[in-house]
Protein backbone atom coordinates (compact mmCIF):
# COMPACT_ATOMS: atom_id res chain seq x y z
CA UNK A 1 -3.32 -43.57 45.13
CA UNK A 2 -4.09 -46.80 43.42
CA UNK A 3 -1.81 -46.76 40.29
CA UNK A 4 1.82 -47.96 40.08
CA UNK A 5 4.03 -46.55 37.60
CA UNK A 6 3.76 -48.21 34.41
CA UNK A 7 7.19 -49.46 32.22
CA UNK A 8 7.67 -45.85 30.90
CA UNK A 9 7.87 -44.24 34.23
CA UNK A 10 4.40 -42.05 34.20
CA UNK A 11 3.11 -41.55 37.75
CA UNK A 12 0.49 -39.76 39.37
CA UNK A 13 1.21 -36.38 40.51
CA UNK A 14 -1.29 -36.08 43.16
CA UNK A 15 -4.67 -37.05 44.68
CA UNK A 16 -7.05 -34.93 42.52
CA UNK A 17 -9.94 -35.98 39.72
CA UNK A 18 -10.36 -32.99 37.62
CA UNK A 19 -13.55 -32.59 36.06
CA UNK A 20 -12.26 -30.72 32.91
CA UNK A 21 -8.15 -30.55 33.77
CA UNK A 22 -6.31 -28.09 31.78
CA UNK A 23 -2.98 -25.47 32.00
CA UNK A 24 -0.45 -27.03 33.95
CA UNK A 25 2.20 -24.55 34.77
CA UNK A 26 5.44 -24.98 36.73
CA UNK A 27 7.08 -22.48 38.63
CA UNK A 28 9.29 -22.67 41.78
CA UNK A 29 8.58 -26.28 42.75
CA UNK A 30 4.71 -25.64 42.32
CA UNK A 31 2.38 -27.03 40.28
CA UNK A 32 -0.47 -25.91 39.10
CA UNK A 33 -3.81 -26.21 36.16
CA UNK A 34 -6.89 -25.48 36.49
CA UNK A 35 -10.32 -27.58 36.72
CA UNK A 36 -12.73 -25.29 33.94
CA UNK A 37 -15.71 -26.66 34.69
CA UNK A 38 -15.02 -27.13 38.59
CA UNK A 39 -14.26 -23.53 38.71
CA UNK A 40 -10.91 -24.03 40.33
CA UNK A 41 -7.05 -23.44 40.57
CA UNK A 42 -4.97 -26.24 42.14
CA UNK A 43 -1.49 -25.81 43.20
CA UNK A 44 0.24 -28.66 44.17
CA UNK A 45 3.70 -28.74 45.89
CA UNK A 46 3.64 -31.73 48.87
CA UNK A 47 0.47 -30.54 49.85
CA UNK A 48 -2.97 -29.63 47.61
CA UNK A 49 -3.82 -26.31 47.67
CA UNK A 50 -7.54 -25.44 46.26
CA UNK A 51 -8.37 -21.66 44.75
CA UNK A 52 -11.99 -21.40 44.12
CA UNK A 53 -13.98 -19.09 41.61
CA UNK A 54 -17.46 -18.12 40.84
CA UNK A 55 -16.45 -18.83 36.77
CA UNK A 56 -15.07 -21.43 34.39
CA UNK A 57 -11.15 -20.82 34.17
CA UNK A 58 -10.10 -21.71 30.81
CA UNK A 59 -6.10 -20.21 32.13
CA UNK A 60 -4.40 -19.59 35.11
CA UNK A 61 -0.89 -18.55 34.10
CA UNK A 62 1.68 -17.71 37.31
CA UNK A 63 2.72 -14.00 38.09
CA UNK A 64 6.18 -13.11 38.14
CA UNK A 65 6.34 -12.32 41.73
CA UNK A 66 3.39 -14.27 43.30
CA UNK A 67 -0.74 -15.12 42.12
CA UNK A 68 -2.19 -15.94 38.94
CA UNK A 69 -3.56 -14.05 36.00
CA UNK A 70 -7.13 -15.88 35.52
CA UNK A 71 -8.22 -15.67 32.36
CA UNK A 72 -12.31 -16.63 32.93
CA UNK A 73 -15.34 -16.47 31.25
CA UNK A 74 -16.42 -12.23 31.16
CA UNK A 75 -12.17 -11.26 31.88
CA UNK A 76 -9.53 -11.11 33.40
CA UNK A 77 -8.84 -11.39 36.95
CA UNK A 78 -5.56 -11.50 39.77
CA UNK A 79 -5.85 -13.50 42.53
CA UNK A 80 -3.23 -12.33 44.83
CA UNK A 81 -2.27 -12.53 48.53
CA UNK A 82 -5.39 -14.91 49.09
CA UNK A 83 -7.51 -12.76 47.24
CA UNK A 84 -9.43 -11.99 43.60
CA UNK A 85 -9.38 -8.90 41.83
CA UNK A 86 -11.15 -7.83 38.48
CA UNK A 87 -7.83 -6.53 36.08
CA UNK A 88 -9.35 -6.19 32.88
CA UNK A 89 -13.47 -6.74 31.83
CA UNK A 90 -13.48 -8.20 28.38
CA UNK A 91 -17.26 -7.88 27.42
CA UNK A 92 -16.94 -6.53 24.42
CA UNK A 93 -15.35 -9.30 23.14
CA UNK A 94 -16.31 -12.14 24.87
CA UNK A 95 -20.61 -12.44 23.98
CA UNK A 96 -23.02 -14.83 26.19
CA UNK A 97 -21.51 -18.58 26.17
CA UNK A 98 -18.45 -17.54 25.14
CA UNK A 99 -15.28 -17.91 27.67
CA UNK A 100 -11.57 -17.77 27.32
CA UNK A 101 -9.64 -20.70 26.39
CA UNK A 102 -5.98 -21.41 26.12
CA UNK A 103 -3.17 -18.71 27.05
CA UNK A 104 0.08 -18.20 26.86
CA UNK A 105 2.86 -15.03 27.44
CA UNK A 106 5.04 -14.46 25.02
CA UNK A 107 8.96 -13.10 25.20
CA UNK A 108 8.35 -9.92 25.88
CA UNK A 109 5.24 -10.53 27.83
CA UNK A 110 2.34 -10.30 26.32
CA UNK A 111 -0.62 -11.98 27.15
CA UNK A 112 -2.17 -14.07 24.06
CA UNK A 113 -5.37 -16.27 24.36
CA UNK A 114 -8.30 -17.88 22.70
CA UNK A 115 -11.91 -17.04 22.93
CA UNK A 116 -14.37 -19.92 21.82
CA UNK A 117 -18.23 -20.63 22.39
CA UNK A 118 -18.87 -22.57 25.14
CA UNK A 119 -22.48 -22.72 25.17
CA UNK A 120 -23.17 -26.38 23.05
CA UNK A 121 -26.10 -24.39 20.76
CA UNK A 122 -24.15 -21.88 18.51
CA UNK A 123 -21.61 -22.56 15.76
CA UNK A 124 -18.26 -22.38 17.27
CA UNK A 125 -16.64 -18.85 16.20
CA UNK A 126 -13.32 -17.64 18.30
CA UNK A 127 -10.82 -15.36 17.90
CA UNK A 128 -7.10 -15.49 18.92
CA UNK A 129 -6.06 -11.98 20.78
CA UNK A 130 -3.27 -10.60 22.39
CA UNK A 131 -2.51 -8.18 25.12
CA UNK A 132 -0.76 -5.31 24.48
CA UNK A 133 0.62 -2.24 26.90
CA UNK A 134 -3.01 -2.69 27.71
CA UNK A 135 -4.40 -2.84 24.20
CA UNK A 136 -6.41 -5.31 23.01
CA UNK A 137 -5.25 -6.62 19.03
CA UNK A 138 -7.13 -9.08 17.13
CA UNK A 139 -4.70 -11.94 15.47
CA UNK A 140 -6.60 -14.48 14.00
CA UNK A 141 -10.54 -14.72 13.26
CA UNK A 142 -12.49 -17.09 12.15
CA UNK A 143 -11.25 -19.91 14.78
CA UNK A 144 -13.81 -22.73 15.63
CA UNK A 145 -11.94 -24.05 18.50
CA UNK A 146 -8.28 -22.04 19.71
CA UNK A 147 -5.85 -24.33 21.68
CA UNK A 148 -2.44 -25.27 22.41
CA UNK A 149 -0.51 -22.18 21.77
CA UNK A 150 3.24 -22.41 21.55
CA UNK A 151 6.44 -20.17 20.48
CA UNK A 152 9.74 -21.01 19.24
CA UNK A 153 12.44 -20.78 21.58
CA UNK A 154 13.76 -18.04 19.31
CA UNK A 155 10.32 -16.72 18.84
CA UNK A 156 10.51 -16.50 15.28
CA UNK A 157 7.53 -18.76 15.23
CA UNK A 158 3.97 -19.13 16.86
CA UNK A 159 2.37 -22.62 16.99
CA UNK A 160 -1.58 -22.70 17.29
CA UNK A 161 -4.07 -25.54 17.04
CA UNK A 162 -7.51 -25.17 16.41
CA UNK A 163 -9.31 -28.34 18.19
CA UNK A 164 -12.71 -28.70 15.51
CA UNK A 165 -10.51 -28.24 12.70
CA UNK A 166 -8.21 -30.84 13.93
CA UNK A 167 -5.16 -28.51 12.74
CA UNK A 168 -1.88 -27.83 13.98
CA UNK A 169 -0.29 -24.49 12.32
CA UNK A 170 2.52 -22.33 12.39
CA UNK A 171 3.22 -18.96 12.00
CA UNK A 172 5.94 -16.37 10.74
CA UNK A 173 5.78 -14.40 14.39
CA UNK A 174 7.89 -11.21 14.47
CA UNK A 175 7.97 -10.72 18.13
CA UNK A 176 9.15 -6.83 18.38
CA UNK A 177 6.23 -5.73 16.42
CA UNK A 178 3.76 -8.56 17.82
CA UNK A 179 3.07 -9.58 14.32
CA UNK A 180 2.10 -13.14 13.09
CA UNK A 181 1.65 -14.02 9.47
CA UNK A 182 1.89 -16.56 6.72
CA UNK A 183 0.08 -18.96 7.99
CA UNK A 184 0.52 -22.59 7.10
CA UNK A 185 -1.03 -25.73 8.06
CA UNK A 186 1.76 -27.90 9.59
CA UNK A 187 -0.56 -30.97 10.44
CA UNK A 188 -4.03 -32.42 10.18
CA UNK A 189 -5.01 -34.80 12.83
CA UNK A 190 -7.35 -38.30 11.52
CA UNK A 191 -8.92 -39.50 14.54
CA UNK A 192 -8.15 -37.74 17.87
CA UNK A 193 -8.70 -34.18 18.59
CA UNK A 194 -5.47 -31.96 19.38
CA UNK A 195 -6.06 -29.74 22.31
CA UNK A 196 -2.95 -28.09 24.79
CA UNK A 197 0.79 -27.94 23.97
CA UNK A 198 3.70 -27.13 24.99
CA UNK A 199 7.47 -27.02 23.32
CA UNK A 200 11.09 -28.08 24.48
CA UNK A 201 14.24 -27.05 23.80
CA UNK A 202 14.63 -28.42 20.40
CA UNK A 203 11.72 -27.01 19.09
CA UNK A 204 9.77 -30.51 19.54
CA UNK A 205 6.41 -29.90 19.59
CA UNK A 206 4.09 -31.76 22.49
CA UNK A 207 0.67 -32.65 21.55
CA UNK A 208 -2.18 -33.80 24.16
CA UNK A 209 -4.67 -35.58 22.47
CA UNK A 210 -8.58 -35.46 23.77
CA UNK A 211 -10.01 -38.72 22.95
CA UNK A 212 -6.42 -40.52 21.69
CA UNK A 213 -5.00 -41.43 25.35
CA UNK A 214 -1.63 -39.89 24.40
CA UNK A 215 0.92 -36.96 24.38
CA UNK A 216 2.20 -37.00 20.90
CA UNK A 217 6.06 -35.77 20.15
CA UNK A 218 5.93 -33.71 16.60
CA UNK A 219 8.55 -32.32 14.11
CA UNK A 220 8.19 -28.60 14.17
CA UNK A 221 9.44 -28.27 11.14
CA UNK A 222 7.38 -31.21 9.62
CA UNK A 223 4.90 -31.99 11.64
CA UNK A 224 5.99 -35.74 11.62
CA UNK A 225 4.83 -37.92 13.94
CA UNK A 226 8.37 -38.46 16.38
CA UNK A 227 7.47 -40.30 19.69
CA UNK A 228 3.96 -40.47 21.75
CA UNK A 229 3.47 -41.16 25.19
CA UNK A 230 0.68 -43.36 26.28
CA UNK A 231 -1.67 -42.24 29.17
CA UNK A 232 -4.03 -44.82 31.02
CA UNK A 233 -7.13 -42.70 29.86
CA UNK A 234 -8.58 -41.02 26.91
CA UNK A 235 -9.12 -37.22 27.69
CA UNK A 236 -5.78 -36.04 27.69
CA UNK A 237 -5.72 -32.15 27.76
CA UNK A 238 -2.53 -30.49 28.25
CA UNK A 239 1.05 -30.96 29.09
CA UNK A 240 3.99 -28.48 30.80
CA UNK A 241 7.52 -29.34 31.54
CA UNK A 242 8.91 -28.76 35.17
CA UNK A 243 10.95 -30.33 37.55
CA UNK A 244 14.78 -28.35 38.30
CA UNK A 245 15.87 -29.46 35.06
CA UNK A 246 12.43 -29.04 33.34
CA UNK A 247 12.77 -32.81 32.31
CA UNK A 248 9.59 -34.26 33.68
CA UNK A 249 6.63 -33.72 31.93
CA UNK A 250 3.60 -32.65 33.63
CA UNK A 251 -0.26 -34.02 31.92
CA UNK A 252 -3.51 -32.82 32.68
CA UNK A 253 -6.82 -35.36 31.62
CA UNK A 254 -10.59 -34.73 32.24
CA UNK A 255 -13.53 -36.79 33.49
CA UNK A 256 -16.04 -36.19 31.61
CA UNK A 257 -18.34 -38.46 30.68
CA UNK A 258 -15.45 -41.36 31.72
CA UNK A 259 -15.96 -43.96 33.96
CA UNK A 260 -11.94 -45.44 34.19
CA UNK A 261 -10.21 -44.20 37.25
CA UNK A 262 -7.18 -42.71 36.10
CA UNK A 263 -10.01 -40.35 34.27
CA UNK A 264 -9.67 -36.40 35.48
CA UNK A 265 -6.03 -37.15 36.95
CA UNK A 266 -2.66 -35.54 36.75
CA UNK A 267 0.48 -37.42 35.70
CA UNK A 268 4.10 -36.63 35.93
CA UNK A 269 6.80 -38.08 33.89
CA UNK A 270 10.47 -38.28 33.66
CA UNK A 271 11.38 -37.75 29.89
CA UNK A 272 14.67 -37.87 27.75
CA UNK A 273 13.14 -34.41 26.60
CA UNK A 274 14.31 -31.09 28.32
CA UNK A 275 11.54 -27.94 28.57
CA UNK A 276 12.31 -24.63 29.66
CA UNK A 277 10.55 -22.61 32.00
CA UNK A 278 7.17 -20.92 30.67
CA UNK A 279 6.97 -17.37 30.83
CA UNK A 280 4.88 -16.14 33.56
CA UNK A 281 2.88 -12.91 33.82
CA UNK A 282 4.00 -9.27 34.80
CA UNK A 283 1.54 -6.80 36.04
């Protein structure tokens, strides 16, 4: 594929140049992310397996049996047994150039995810929501940009970024009564934006950084800066953990407007970290 593994061990995962790469997830020896703006789910496992849509894809998080909840840009949508099926139609929240952004599930399985303006005209003005029993429940207004959400492997916190603001918070998240409050700012990013993240088992946080080339390692508690990881191009989006021992990082970058060649890839790396597996989706 054209790239050797550098001195820190990062590798390509596979043959694929992502236009806008984003949500890796690991689950059973598959990987998978999405490409937003090419509209597609890839799974990787050996072999490359494309899942096309007629809308952006800002999530595709696994079932717990088999598919993908898609989290688009009017709702959310299965795909299952080869096929796509409308689950939930989110109009009334989700206006003209607006899509969904970042998702996660939470411990008891809730869906939570951003909504931001995706159109390039209007001032950017989200909302962070979660899925309950079927019930829709506003969390946080006023976001320019949601991203990179994250819980505590206790879940007695909730870790959200907002991308414009450049801000990294954390919550007080009581996860029996889906309630998140007393919100503090736990870091403010200088230069590069902070977009997807993921958490390991010591509550480290992991940071892609869109225009810094780098998966930063922060203090949870802190927000200190505690190790970064250098990728060979600038638009890094996202990061999962997977492998059978969940230490080997999976990173997601995007091509857009990049000329380099490592632009729009996926990289895997072996880490000193250990992740846990993600919680996937339950109909």
């Amino acid at each position: 594929m054209g790239y050797e593994e550098n001195n820190n061990g990062l590798k390509l995962l596979c043959d694929v140049k992502n236009i806008l790469g984003e949500c890796p997830y690991y689950k059973n020896g598959d990987i998978s992310f999405v490409d937003i703006i090419g509209k597609k789910i890839i799974v990787f496992n050996k072999e490359i397996k494309k899942i096309n849509f007629n809308e952006k894809i800002g999530s595709a998080i696994p079932l717990e049996d088999d598919g993908f909840l898609i989290c688009a840009e009017s709702g959310l949508f299965i795909y299952k047994n080869n096929e796509i099926k409308e689950y939930k139609k989110l109009k009334n929240i989700i206006k003209d150039g607006m899509r969904i952004n970042d998702a996660k599930v939470d411990g008891l399985g809730r869906l939570w995810f951003s909504i931001m303006v995706d159109d390039g005209i209007n001032e950017p003005n989200g909302a962070l929501y979660c899925l309950k029993n079927n019930e829709l429940l506003l969390m946080q207004d006023n976001v320019k940009l949601g991203n990179g959400l994250a819980f505590s492997n206790d879940f007695k916190y909730f870790y959200y970024i907002d991308s414009i603001l450049k801000e990294l918070y954390v919550y007080d998240f009581d996860l029996k009564n889906c309630i998140i409050k007393n919100k503090k700012v736990l870091h403010k990013f200088d230069e590069a934006t902070p977009d997807g993240m993921t958490i390991d088992l010591n509550d480290n946080l992991f940071i892609a950084l869109w225009g810094g080339g780098r998966v930063e390692v922060r203090s949870n508690k802190t927000g200190e800066l505690l190790d970064f990881i250098k990728i060979p191009t600038k638009l890094v989006t996202s990061c999962t953990f997977s492998g059978v021992n969940y230490d080997e990082l999976i990173i997601t970058t995007a091509s857009l407007n990049q000329n380099d060649e490592y632009a729009g890839k996926v990289f895997k790396l072996k880490t000193k970290y250990k992740g846990k597996k993600e919680n996937y989706y339950k109909i």
